[in-house]
Protein backbone atom coordinates (compact mmCIF):
# COMPACT_ATOMS: atom_id res chain seq x y z
CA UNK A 1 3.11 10.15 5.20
CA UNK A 2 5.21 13.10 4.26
CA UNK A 3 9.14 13.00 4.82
CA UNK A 4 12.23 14.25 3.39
CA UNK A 5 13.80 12.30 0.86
CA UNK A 6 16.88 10.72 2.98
CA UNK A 7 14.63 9.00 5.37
CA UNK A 8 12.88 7.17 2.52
CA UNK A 9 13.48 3.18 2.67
CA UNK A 10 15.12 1.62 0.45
CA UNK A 11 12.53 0.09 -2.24
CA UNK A 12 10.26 2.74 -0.92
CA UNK A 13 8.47 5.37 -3.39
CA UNK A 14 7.29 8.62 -2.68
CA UNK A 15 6.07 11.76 -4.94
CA UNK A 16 8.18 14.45 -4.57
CA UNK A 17 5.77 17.60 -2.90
CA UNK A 18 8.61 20.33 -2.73
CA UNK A 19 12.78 21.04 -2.38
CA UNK A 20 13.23 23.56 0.56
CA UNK A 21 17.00 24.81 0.07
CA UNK A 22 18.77 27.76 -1.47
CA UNK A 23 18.16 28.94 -5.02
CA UNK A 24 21.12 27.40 -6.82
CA UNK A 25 20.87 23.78 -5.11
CA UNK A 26 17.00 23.64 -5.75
CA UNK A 27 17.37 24.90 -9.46
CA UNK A 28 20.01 22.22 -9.74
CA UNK A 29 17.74 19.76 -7.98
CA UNK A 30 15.50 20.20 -10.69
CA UNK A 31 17.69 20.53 -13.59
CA UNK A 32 17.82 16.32 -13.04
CA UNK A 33 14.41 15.73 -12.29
CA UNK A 34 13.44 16.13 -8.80
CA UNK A 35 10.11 18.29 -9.39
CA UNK A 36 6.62 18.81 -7.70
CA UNK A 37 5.32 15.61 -8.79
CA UNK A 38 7.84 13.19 -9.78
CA UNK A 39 7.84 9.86 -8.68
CA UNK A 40 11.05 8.81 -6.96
CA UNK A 41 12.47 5.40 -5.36
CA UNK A 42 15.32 5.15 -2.90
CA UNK A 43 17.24 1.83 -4.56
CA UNK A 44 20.52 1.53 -2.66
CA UNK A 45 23.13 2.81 0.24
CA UNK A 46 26.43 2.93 0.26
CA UNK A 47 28.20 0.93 3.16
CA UNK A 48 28.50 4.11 4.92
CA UNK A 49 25.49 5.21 4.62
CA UNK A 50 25.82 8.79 2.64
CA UNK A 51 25.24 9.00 0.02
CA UNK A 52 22.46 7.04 -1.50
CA UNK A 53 20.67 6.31 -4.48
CA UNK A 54 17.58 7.34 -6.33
CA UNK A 55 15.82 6.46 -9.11
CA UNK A 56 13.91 9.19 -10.91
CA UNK A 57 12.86 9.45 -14.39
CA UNK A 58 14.12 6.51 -15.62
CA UNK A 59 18.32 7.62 -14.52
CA UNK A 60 19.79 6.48 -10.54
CA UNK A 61 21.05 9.46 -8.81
CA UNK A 62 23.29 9.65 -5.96
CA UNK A 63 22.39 12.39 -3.56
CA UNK A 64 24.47 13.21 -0.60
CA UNK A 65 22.10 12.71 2.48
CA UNK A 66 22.42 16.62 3.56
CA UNK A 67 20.57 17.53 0.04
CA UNK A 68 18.20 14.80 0.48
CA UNK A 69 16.72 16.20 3.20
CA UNK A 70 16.11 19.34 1.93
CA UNK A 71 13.43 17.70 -0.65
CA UNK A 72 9.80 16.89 0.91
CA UNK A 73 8.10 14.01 -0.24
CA UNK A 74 5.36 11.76 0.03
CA UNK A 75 5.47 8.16 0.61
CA UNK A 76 3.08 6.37 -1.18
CA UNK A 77 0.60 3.69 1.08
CA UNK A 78 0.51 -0.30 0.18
CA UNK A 79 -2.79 -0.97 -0.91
């Protein structure tokens, strides 16, 4: 099922397809991992909601739900 990254579930992992945004936030988006290909897992939420957590490469980053959406993943199936 492909999605952008802020409605992933927490505990969820998808594979990140591709970041649809303006030069500087995708090259920045990047610059920390998020690439066609990477494997990323939402791990936690603030109280309010925004923003939330990601683990990619090994390192937790907090994206701000409005940049989230802007990358286009994958969610991987339960077998």
């Amino acid at each position: 099922m492909v999605i952008s990254l802020d409605k992933l579930q927490n505990g969820c992992t998808a594979t990140v397809l591709s970041i649809k945004t303006n030069a500087n936030l995708k090259q920045r988006l990047m610059d920390i991992g998020f690439v066609k290909g990477a494997t990323v897992k939402a791990v936690h939420q603030s109280p309010s909601g925004n923003p939330r957590a990601y683990l990619i490469k090994g390192v937790v980053i907090a994206l701000r739900n409005c940049d989230a959406s802007e990358i286009v993943v994958e969610v991987e199936s339960d077998e």
